[in-house]
PDB file of N, CA and C in Angstrom:
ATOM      1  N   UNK A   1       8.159  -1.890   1.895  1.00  0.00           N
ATOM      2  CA  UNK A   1       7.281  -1.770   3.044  1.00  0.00           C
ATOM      3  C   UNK A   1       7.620  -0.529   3.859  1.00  0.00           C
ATOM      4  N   UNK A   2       8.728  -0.130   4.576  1.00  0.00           N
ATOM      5  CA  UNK A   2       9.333   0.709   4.777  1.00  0.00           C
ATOM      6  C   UNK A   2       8.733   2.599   4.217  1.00  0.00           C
ATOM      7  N   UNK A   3       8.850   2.234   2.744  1.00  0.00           N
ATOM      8  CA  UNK A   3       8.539   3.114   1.682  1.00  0.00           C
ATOM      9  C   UNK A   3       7.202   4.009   2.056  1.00  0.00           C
ATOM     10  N   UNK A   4       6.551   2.771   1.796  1.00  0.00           N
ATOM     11  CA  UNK A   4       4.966   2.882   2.205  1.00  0.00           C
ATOM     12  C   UNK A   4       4.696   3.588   3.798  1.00  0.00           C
ATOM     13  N   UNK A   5       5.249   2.845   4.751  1.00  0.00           N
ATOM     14  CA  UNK A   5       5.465   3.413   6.056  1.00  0.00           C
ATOM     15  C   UNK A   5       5.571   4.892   5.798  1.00  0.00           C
ATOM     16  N   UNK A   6       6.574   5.137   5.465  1.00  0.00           N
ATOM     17  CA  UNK A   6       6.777   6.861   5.600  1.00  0.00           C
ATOM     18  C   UNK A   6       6.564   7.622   4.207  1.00  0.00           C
ATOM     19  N   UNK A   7       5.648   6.966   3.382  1.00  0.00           N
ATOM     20  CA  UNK A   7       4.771   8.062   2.722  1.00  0.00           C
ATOM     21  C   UNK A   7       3.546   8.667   3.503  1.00  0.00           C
ATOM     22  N   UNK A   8       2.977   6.824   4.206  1.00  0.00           N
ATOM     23  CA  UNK A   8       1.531   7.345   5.664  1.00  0.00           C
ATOM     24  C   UNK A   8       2.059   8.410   6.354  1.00  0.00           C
ATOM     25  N   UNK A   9       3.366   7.780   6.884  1.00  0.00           N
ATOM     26  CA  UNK A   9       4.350   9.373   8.218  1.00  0.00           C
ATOM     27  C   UNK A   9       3.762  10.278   7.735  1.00  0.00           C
ATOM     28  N   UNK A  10       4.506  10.725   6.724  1.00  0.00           N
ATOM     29  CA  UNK A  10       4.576  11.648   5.713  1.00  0.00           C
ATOM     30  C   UNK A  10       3.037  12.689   5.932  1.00  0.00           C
ATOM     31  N   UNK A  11       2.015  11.946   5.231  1.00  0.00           N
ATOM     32  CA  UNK A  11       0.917  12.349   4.765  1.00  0.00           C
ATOM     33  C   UNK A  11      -0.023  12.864   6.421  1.00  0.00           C
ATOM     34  N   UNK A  12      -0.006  11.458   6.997  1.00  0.00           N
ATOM     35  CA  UNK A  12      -0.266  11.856   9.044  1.00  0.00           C
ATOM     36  C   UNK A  12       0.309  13.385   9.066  1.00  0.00           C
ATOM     37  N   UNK A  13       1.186  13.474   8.866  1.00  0.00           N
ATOM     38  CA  UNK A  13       2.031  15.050   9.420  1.00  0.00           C
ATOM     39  C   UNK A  13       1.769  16.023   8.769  1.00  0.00           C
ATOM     40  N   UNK A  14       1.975  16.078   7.626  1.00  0.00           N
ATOM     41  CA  UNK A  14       1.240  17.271   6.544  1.00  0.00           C
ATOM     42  C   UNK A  14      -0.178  17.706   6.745  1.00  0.00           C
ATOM     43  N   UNK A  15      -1.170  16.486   6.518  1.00  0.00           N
ATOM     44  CA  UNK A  15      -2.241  17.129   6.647  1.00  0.00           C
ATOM     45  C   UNK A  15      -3.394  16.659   7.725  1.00  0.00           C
ATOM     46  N   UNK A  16      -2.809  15.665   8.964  1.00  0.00           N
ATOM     47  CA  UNK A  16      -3.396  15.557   9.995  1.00  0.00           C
ATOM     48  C   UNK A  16      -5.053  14.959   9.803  1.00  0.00           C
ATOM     49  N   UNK A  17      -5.262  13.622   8.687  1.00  0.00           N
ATOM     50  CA  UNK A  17      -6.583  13.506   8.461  1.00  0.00           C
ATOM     51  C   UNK A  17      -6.725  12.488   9.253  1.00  0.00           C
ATOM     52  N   UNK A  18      -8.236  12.189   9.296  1.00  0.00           N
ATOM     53  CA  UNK A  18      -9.315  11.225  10.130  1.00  0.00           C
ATOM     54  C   UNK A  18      -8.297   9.603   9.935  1.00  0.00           C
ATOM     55  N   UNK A  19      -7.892   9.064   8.547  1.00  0.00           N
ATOM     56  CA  UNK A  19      -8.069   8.243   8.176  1.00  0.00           C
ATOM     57  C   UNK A  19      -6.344   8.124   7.137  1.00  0.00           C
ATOM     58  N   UNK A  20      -5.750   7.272   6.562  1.00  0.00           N
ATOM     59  CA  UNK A  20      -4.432   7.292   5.550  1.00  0.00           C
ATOM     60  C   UNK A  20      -4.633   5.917   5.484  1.00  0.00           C
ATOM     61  N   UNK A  21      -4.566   5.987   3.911  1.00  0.00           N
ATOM     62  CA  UNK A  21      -4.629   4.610   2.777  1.00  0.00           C
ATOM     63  C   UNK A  21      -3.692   4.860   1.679  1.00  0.00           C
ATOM     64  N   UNK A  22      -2.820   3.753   1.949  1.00  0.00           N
ATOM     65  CA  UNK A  22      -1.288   4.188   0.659  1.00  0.00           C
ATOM     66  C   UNK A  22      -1.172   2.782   0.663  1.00  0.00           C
ATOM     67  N   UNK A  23      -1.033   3.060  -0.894  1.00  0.00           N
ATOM     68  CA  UNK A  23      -1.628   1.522  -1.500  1.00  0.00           C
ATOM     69  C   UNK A  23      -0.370   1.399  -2.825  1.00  0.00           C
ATOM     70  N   UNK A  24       0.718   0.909  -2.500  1.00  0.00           N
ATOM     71  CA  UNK A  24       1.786   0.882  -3.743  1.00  0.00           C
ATOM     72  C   UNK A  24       2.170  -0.573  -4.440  1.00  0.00           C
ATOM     73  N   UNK A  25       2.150  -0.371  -5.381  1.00  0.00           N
ATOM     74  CA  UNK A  25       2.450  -1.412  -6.004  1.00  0.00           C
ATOM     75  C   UNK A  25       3.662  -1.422  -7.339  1.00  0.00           C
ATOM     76  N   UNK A  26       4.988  -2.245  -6.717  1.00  0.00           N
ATOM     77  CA  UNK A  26       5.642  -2.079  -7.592  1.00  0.00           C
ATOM     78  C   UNK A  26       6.612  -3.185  -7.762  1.00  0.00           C
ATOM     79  N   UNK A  27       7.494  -3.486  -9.196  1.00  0.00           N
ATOM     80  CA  UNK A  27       8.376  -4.588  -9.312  1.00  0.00           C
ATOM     81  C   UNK A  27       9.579  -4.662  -8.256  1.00  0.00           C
ATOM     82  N   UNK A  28       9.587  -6.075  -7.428  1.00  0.00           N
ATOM     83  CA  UNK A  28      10.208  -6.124  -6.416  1.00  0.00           C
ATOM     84  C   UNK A  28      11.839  -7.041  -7.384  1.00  0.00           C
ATOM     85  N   UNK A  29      12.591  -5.805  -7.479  1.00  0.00           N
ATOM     86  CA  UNK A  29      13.989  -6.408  -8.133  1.00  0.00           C
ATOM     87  C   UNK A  29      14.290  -7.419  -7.299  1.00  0.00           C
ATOM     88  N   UNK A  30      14.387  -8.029  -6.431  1.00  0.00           N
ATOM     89  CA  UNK A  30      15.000  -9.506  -5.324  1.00  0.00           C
ATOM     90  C   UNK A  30      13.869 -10.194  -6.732  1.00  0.00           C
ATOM     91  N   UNK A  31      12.943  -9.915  -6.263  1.00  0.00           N
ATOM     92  CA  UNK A  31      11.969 -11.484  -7.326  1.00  0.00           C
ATOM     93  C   UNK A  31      12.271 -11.314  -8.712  1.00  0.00           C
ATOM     94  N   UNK A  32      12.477 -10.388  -9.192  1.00  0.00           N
ATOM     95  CA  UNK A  32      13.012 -10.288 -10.671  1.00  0.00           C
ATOM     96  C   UNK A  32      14.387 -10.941 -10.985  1.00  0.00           C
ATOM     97  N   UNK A  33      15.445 -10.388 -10.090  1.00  0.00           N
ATOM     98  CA  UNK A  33      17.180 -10.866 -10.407  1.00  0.00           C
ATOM     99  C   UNK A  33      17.566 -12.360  -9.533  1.00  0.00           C
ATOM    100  N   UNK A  34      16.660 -12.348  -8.645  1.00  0.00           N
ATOM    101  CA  UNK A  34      16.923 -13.164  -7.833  1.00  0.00           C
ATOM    102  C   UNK A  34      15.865 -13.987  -7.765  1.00  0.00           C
ATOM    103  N   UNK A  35      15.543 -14.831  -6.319  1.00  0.00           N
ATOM    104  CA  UNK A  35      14.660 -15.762  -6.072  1.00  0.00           C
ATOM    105  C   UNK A  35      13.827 -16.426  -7.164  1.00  0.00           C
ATOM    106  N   UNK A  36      12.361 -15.831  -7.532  1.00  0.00           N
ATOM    107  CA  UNK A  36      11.784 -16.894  -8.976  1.00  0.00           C
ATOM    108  C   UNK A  36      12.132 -16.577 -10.160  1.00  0.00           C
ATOM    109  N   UNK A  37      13.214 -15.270 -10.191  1.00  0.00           N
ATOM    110  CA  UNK A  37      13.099 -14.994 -11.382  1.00  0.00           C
ATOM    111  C   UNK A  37      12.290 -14.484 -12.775  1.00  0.00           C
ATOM    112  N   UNK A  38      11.188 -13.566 -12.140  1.00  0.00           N
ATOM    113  CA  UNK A  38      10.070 -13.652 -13.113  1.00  0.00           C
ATOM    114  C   UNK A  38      10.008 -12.030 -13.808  1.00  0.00           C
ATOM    115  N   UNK A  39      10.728 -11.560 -14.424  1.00  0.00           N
ATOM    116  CA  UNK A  39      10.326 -10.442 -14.624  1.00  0.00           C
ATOM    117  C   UNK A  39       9.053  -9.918 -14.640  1.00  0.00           C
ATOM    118  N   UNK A  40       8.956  -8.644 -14.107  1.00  0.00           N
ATOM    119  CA  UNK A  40       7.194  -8.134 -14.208  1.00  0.00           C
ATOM    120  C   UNK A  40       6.604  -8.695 -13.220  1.00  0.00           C
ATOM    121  N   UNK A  41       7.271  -9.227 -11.951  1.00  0.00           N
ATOM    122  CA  UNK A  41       6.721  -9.633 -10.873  1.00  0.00           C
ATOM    123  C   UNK A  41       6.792  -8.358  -9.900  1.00  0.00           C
ATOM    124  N   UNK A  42       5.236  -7.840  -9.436  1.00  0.00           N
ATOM    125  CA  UNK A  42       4.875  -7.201  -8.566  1.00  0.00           C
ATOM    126  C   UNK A  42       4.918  -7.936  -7.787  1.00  0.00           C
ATOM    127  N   UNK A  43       4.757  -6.737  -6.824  1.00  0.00           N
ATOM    128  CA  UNK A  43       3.785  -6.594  -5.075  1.00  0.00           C
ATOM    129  C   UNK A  43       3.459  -6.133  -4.573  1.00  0.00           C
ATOM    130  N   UNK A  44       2.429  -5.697  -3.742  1.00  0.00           N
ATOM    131  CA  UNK A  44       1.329  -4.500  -3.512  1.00  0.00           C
ATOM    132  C   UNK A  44       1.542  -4.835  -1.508  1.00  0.00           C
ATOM    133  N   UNK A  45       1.620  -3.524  -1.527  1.00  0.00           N
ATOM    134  CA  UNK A  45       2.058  -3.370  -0.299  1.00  0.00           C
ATOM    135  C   UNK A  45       0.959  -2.395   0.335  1.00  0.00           C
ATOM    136  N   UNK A  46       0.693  -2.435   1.439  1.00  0.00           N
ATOM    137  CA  UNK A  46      -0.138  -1.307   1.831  1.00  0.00           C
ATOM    138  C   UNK A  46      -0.052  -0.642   3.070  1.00  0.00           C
ATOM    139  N   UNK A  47      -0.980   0.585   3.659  1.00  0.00           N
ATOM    140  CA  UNK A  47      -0.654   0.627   4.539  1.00  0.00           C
ATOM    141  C   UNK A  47      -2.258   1.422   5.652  1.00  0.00           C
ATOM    142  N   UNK A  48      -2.886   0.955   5.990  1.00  0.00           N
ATOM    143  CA  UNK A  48      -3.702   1.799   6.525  1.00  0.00           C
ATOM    144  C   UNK A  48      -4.164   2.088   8.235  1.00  0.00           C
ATOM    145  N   UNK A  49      -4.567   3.480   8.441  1.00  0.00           N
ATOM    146  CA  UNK A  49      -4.058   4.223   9.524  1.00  0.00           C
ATOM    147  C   UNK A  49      -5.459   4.725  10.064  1.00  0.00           C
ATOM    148  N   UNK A  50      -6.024   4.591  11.247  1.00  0.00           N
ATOM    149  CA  UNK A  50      -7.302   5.940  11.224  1.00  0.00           C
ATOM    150  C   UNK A  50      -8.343   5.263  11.159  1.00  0.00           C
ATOM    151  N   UNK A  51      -9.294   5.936  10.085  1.00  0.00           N
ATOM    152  CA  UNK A  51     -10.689   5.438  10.301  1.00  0.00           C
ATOM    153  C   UNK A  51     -10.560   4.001   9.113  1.00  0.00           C
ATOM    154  N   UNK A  52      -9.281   3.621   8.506  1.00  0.00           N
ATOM    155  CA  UNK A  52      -9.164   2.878   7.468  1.00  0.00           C
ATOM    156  C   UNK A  52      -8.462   1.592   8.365  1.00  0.00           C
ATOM    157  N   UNK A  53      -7.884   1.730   9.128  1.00  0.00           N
ATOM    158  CA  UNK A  53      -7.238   0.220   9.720  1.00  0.00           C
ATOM    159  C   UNK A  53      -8.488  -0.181  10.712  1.00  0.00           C
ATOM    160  N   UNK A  54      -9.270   0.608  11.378  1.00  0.00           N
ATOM    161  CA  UNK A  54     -10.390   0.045  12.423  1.00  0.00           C
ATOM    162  C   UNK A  54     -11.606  -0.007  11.915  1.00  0.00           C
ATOM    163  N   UNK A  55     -11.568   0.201  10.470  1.00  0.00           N
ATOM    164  CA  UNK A  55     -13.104  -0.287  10.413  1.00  0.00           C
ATOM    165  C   UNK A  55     -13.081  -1.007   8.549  1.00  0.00           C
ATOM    166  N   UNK A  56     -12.970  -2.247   8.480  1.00  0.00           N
ATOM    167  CA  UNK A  56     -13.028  -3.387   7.240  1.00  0.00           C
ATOM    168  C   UNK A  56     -13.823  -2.667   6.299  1.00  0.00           C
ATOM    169  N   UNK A  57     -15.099  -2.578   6.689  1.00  0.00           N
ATOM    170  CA  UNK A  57     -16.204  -1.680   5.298  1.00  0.00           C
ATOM    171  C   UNK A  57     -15.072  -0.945   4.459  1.00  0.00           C
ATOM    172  N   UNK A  58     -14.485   0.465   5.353  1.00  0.00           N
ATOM    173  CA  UNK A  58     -13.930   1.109   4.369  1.00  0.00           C
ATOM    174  C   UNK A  58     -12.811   0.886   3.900  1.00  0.00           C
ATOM    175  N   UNK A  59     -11.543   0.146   4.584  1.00  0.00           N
ATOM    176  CA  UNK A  59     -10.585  -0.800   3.608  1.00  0.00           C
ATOM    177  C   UNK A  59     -11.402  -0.979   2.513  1.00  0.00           C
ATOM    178  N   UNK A  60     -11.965  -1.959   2.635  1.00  0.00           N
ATOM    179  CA  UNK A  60     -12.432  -2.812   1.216  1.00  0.00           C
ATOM    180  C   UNK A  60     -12.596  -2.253   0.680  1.00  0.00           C
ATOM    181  N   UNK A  61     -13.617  -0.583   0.606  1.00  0.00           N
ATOM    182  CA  UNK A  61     -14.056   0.103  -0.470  1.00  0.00           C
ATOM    183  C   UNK A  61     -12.938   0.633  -0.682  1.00  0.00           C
ATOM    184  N   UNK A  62     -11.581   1.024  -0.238  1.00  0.00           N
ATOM    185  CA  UNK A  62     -10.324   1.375  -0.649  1.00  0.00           C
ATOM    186  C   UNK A  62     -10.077   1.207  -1.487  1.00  0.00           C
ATOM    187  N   UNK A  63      -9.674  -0.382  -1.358  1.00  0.00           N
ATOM    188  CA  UNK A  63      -9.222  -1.681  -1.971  1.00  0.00           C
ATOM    189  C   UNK A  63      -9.741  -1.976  -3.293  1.00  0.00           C
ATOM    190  N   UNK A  64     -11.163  -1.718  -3.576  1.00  0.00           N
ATOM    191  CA  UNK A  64     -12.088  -1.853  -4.215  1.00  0.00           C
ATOM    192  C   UNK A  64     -11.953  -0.532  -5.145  1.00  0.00           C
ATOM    193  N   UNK A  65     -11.879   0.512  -4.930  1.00  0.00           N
ATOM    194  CA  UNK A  65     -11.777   1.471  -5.509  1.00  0.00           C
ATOM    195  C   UNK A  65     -10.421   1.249  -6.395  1.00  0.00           C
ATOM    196  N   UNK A  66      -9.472   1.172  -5.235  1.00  0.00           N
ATOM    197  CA  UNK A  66      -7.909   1.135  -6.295  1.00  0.00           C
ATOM    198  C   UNK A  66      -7.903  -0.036  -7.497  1.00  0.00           C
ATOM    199  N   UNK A  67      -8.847  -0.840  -6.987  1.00  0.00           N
ATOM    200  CA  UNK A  67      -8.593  -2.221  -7.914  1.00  0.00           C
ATOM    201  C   UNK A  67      -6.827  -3.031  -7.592  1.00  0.00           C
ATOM    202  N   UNK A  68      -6.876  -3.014  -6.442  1.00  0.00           N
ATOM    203  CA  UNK A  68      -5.627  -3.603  -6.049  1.00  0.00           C
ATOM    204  C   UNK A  68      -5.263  -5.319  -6.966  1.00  0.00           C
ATOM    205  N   UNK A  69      -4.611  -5.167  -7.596  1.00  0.00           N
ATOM    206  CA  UNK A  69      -4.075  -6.104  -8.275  1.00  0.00           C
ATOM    207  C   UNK A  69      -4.846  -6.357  -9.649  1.00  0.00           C
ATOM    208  N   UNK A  70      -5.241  -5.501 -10.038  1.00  0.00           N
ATOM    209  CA  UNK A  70      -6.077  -5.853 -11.239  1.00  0.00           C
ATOM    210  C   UNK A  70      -5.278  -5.169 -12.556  1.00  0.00           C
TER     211      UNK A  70
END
């Protein structure tokens, strides 16, 4: 989560846009070695900033675009 946080930082500062959608998805080692145990267990984390956290329409088409969890 963290990660995600300061790739948005990151991207906010570099190139100063309207809007930031960072959308990661990756194997969380605690759920793999630990807790259920499931290897190949993701989790999709996200993060959105701008014209993407205040207005749902364009999340979704984000969301929709990335195919989040598919």
């Amino acid at each position: 989560e963290r990660l995600v946080r300061e790739v948005a930082d990151a991207l906010e500062s570099a190139l100063a846009p309207s809007a930031v959608a960072v959308i990661v998805e990756a194997e969380h080692l605690c759920m793999t070695m630990r807790g259920v145990r499931k290897p190949g267990s993701t989790v999709i984390t996200t993060e959105f900033r701008g014209g993407f956290a205040d207005d749902p329409a364009a999340r979704a088409e984000v969301l929709t675009l990335a195919r989040v969890g598919a």
